[in-house]
Protein backbone atom coordinates (compact mmCIF):
# COMPACT_ATOMS: atom_id res chain seq x y z
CA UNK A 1 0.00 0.00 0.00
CA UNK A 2 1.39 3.07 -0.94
CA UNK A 3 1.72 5.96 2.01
CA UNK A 4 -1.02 8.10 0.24
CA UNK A 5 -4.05 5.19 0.58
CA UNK A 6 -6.98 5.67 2.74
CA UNK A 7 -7.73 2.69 4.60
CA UNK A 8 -11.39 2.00 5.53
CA UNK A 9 -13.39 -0.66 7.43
CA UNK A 10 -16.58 -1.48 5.95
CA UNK A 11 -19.22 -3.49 7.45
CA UNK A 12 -20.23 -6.49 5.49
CA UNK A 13 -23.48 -5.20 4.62
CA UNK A 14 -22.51 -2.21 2.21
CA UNK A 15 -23.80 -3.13 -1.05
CA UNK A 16 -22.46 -3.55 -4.15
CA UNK A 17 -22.85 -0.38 -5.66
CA UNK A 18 -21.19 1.27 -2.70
CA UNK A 19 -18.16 -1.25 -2.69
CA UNK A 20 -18.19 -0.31 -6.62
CA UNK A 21 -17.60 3.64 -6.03
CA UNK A 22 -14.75 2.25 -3.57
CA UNK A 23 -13.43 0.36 -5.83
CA UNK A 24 -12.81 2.45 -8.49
CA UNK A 25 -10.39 4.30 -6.80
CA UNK A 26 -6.71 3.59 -6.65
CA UNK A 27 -6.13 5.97 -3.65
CA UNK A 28 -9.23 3.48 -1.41
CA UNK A 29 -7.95 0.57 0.54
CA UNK A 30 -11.39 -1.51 2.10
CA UNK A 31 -11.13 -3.71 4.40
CA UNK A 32 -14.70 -5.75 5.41
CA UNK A 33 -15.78 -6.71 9.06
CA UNK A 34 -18.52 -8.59 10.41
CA UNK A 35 -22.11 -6.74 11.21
CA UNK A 36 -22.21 -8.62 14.49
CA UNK A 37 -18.63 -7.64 15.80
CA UNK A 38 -18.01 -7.18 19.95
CA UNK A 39 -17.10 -4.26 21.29
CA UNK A 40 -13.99 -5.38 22.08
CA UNK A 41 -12.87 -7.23 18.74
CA UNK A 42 -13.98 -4.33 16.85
CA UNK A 43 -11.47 -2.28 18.69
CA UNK A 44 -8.78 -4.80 18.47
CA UNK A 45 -9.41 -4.75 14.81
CA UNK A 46 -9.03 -1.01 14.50
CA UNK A 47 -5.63 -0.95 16.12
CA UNK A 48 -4.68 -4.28 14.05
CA UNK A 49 -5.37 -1.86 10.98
CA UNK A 50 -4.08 1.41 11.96
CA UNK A 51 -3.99 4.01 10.77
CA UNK A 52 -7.91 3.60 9.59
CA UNK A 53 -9.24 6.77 7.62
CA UNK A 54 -13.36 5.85 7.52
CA UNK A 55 -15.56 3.14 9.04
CA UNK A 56 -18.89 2.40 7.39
CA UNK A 57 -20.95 1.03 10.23
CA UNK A 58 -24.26 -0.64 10.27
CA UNK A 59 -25.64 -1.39 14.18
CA UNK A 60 -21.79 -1.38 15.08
CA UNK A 61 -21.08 1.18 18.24
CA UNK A 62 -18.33 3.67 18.10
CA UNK A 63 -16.99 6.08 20.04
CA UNK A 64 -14.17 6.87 22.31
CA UNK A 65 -12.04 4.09 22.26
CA UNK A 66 -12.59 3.38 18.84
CA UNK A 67 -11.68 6.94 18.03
CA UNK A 68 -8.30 6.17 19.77
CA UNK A 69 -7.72 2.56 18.25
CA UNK A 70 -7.95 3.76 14.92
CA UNK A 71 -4.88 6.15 14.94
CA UNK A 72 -5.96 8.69 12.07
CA UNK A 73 -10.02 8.90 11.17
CA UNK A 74 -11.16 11.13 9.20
CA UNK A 75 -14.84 10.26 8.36
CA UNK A 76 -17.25 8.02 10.23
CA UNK A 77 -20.43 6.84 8.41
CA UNK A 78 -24.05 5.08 9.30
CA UNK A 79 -25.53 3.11 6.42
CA UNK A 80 -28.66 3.96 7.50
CA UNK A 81 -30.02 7.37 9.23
CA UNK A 82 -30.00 6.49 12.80
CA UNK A 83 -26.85 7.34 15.02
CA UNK A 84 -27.74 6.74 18.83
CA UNK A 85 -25.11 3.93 18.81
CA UNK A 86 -22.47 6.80 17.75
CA UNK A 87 -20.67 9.18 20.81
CA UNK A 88 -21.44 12.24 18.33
CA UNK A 89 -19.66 14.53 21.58
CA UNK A 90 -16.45 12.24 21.06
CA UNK A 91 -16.28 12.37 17.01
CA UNK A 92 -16.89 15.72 17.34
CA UNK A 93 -13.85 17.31 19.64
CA UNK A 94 -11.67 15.38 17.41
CA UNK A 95 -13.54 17.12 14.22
CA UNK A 96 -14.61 14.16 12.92
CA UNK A 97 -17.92 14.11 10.84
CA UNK A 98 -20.40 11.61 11.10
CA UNK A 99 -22.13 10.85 7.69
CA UNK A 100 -25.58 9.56 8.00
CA UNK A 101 -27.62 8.39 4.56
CA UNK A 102 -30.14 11.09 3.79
CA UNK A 103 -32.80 10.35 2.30
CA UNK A 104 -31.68 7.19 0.99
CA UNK A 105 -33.82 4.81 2.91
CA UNK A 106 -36.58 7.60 3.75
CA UNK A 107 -39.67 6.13 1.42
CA UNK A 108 -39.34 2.90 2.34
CA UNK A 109 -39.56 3.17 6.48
CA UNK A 110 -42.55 5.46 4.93
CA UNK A 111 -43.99 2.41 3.19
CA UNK A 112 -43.41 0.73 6.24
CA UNK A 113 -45.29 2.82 8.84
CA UNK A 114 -48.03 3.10 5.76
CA UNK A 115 -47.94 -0.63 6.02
CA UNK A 116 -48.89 -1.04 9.79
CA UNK A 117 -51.04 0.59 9.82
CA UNK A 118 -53.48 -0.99 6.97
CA UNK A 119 -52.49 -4.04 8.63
CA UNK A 120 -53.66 -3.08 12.01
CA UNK A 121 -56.49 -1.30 10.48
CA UNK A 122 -57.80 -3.70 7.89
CA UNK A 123 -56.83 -6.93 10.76
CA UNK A 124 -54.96 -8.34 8.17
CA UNK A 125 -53.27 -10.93 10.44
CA UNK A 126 -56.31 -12.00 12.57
CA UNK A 127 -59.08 -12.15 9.07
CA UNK A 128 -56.11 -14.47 7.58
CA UNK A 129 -55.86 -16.71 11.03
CA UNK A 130 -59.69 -16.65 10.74
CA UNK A 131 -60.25 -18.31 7.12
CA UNK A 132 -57.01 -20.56 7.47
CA UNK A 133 -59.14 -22.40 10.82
CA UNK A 134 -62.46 -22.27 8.98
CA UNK A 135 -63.91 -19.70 11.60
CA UNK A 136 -65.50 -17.95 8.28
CA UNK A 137 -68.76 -17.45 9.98
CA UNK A 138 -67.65 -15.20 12.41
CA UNK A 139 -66.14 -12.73 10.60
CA UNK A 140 -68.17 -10.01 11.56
CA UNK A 141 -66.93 -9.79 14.55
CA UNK A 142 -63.68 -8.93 13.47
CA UNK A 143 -64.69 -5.84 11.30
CA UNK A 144 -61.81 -3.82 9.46
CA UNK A 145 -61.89 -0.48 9.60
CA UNK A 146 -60.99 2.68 6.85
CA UNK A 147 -57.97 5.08 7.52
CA UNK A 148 -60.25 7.33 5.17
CA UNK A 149 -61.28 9.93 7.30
CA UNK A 150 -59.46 8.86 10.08
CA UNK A 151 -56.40 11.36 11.93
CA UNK A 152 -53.00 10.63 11.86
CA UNK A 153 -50.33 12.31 14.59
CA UNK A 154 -46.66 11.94 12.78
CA UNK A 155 -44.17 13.04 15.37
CA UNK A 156 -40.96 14.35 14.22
CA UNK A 157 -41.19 15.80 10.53
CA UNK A 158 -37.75 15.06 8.95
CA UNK A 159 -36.58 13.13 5.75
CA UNK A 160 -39.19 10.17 6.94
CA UNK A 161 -41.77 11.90 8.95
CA UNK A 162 -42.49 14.17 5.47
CA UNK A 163 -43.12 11.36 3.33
CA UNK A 164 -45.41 9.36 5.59
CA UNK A 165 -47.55 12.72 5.89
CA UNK A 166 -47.46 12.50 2.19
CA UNK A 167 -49.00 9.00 1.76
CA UNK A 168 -51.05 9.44 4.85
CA UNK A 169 -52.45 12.10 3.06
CA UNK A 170 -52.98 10.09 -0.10
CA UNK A 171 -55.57 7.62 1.79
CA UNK A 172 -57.24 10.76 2.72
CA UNK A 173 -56.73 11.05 6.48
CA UNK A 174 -55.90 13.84 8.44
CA UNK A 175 -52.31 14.71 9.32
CA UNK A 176 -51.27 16.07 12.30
CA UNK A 177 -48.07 17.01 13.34
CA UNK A 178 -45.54 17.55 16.15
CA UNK A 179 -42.08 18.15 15.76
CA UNK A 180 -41.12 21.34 17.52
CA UNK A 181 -38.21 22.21 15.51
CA UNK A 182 -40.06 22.54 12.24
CA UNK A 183 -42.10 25.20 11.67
CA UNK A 184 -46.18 25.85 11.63
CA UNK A 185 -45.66 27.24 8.31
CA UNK A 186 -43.54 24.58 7.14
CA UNK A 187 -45.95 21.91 8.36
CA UNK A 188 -48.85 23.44 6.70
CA UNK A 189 -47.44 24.31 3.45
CA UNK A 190 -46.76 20.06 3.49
CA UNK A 191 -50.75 19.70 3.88
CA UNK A 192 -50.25 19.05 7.50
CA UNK A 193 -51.77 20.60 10.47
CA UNK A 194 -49.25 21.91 13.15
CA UNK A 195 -49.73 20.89 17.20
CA UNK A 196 -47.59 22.37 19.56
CA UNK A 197 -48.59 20.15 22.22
CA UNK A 198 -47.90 16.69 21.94
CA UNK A 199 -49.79 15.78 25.28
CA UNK A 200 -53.19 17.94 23.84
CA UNK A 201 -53.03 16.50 20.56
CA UNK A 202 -52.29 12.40 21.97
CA UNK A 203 -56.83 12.48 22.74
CA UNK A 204 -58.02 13.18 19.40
CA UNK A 205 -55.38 10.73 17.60
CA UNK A 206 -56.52 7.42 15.91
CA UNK A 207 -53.01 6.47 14.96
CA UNK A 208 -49.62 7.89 15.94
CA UNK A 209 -46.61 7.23 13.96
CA UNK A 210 -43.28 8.06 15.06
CA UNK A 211 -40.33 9.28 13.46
CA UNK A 212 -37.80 11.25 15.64
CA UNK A 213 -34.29 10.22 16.45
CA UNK A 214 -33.26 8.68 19.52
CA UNK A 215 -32.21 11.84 21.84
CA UNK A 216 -32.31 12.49 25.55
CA UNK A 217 -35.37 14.17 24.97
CA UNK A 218 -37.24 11.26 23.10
CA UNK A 219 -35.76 8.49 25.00
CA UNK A 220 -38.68 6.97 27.07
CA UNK A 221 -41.19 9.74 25.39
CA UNK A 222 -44.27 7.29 25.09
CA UNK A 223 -44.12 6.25 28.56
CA UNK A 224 -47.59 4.89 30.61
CA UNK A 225 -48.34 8.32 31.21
CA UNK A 226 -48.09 9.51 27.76
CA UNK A 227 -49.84 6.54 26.32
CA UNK A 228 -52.50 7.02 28.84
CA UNK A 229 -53.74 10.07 26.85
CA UNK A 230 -54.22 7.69 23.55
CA UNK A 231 -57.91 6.73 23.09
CA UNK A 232 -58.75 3.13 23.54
CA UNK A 233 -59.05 2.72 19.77
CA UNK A 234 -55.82 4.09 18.94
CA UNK A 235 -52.82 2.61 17.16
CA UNK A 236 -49.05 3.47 18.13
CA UNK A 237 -46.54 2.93 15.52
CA UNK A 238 -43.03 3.00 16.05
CA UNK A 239 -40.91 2.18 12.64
CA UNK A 240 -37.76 5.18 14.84
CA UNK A 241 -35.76 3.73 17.37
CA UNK A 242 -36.69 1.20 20.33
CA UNK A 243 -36.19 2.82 23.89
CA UNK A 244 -38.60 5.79 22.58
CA UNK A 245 -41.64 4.17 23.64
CA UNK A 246 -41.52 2.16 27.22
CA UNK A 247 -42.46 -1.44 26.20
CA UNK A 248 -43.75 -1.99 29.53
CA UNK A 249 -46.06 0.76 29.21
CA UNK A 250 -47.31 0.02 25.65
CA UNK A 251 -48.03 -4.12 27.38
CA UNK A 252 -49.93 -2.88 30.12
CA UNK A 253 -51.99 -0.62 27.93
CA UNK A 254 -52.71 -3.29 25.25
CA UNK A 255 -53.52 -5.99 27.96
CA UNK A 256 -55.62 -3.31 29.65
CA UNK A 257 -57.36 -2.61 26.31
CA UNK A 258 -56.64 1.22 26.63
CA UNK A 259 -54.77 1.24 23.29
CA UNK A 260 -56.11 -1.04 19.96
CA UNK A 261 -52.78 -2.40 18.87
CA UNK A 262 -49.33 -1.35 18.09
CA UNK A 263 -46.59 -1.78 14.74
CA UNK A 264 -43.23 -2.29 16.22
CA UNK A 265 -40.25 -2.39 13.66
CA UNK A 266 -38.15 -1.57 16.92
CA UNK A 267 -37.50 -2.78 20.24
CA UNK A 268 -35.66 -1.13 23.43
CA UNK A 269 -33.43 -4.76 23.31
CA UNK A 270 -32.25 -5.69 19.73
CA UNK A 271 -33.08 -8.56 19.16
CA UNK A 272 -35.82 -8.57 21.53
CA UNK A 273 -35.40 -11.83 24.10
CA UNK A 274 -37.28 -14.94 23.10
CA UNK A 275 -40.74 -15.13 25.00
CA UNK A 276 -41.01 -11.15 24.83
CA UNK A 277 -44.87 -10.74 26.59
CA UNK A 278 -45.55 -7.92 23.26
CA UNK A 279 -44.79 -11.35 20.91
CA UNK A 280 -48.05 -12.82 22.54
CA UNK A 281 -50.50 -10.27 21.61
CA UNK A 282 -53.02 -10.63 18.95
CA UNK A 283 -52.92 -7.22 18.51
CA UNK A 284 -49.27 -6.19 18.15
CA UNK A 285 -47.35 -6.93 14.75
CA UNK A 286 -43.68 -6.85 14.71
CA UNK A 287 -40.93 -6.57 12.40
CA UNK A 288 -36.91 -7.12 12.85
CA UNK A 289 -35.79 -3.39 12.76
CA UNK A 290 -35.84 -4.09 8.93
CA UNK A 291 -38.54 -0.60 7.93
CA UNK A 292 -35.16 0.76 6.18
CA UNK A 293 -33.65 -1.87 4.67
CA UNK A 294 -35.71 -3.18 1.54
CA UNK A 295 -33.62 -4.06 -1.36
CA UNK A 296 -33.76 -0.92 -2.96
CA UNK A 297 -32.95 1.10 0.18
CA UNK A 298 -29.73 -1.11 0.70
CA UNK A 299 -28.87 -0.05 -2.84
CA UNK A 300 -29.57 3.82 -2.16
CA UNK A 301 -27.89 3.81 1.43
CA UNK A 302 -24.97 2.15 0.09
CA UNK A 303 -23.64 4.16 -2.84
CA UNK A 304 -25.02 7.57 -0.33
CA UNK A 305 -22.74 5.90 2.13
CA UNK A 306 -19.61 5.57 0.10
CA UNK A 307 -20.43 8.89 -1.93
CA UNK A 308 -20.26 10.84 1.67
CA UNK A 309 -16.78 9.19 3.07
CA UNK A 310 -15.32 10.01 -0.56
CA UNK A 311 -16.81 13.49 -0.26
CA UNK A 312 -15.07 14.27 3.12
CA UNK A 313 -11.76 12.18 2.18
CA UNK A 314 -11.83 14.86 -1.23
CA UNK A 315 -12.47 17.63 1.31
CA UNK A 316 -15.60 18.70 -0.24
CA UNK A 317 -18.25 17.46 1.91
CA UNK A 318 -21.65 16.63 1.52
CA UNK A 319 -22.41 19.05 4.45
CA UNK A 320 -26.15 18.26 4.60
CA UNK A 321 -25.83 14.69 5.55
CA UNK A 322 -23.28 15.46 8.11
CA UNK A 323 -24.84 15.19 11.94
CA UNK A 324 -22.06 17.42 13.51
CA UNK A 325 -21.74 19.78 10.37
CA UNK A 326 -19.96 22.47 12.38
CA UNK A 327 -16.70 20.36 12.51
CA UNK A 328 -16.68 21.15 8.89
CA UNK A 329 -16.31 24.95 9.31
């Protein structure tokens, strides 16, 4: 390798077109670890490998000690738009940008919160069970309902919360919205109505969908109080990040029929522990933390991933899909 190569780890799961873009280049040396990889191998491995320039991650933490192990980074990048894994405070004293994928995998955690919701709404899962055991006659007592007419409560109303007001919108319900760094004019200009209090708007909701990060100030944010204010015939939908809504909470509502049923693409423990008491719920559908990743996403956040560590390696960086843009100044 000649003294002028970037070295960069890359998890297994970057796709082909974003290995491509890599491999094109004959400054870019990539070297591939595991998705699954321990805290303490993946640090071994840094130091193994040092100096390492960029590190494409997938659920991988990093942080301090990786900083350190690594000798020289210069970019550090999430295939994917979530970052709660990622010690933003550490990359940043060292002026290190973190890359996240934009908008890459933004329609398709859309679909997917689009998705749960028909299901829960049109009992897609229980009407199946139902014909498969030949309980046809009683399928009136397992009535679907219509999201036509019915109000939706997006919180957060970035790159994904937009685009599931959109198609919300397109089944003709009504969009709230809550996200109090976006504007009232912003929100209504999208079609949306604006609430500035989450709490106030919670009663009149049949659905809520989330879609803010992770934060101090969303961790634990639909907790049994918050929940409390859903109606009984409201659906929560959480396609963000697990530890936002208090799966304790959500159990004791469903079991205590104060909340109709929940879409879960996320869980507070990933994976969840076998036997988890939500799993048992006729009422609750479930997915592997897989909203984002639908073939076409991995395709997108891929080549976005390897297009933003080649931006900041060429010094001109793709400053909007940098969290900690300042360390760019």
């Amino acid at each position: 390798m000649t003294t002028n190569k970037k070295k960069l780890l890359i998890t297994a799961s970057l796709s082909p077109q974003g290995r491509a873009l890599f491999d094109e280049r004959g400054d870019i040396e990539t070297i591939e670890f595991p998705n699954l990889i321990s805290t303490a191998d993946f640090v071994a491995l840094l130091q193994q490998q040092a100096p390492v320039h960029g590190v494409a991650l997938g659920a991988t933490g990093f942080g301090e000690a990786q900083l350190e192990a690594s000798g020289d980074m210069k970019v550090v990048a999430r295939i994917g738009v979530g970052y709660d894994a990622v010690d933003v405070e550490a990359l940043s004293r060292r002026k290190v940008p973190l890359m996240i994928a934009g908008t890459a995998n933004s329609p398709s955690v859309a679909e997917q919160a689009l998705f749960m919701m028909l299901t829960l709404a049109k009992r897609a899962v229980e009407l199946h069970a139902l014909v498969k055991d030949g309980q046809w006659a009683s399928r009136f007592a397992l009535l679907p309902f219509d999201l036509f007419g019915k109000t939706v409560l997006v919180v957060g109303f970035g790159r994904i919360g937009t685009r599931t007001a959109k198609r919300c919108l397109a089944m003709e319900m009504t969009v709230q919205v809550y996200d109090p760094y976006v504007s009232a004019e912003a929100i209504r200009e999208a079609g949306c109505e604006p609430v500035s209090d989450l709490d106030a708007a919670l009663p009149h909701a049949d659905f809520v969908t989330l879609h803010c990060p992770k934060t101090r100030d969303t961790a634990g944010l639909f907790d049994a109080a918050r929940i409390a204010r859903m109606k009984p015939s409201a659906y929560l939908i959480n396609t963000a990040r697990g530890g936002i809504v208090v799966e304790s909470a959500l159990y004791d509502a469903l079991v205590a029929k104060k909340l109709a049923g929940a879409g879960l693409d996320v869980f507070e423990q990933e994976p969840p522990p076998a036997g988890h008491k939500l799993f048992e719920l006729p009422n609750v559908i479930i997915a592997p933390h897989v909203a984002g990743v639908t073939r076409e996403a991995l395709d997108r956040m891929g080549l976005q991933t390897a297009r933003n560590m080649l931006s900041v390696l060429d010094g001109e960086p793709i400053r909007q899909n940098a969290v900690n843009a300042d360390v760019l100044d």
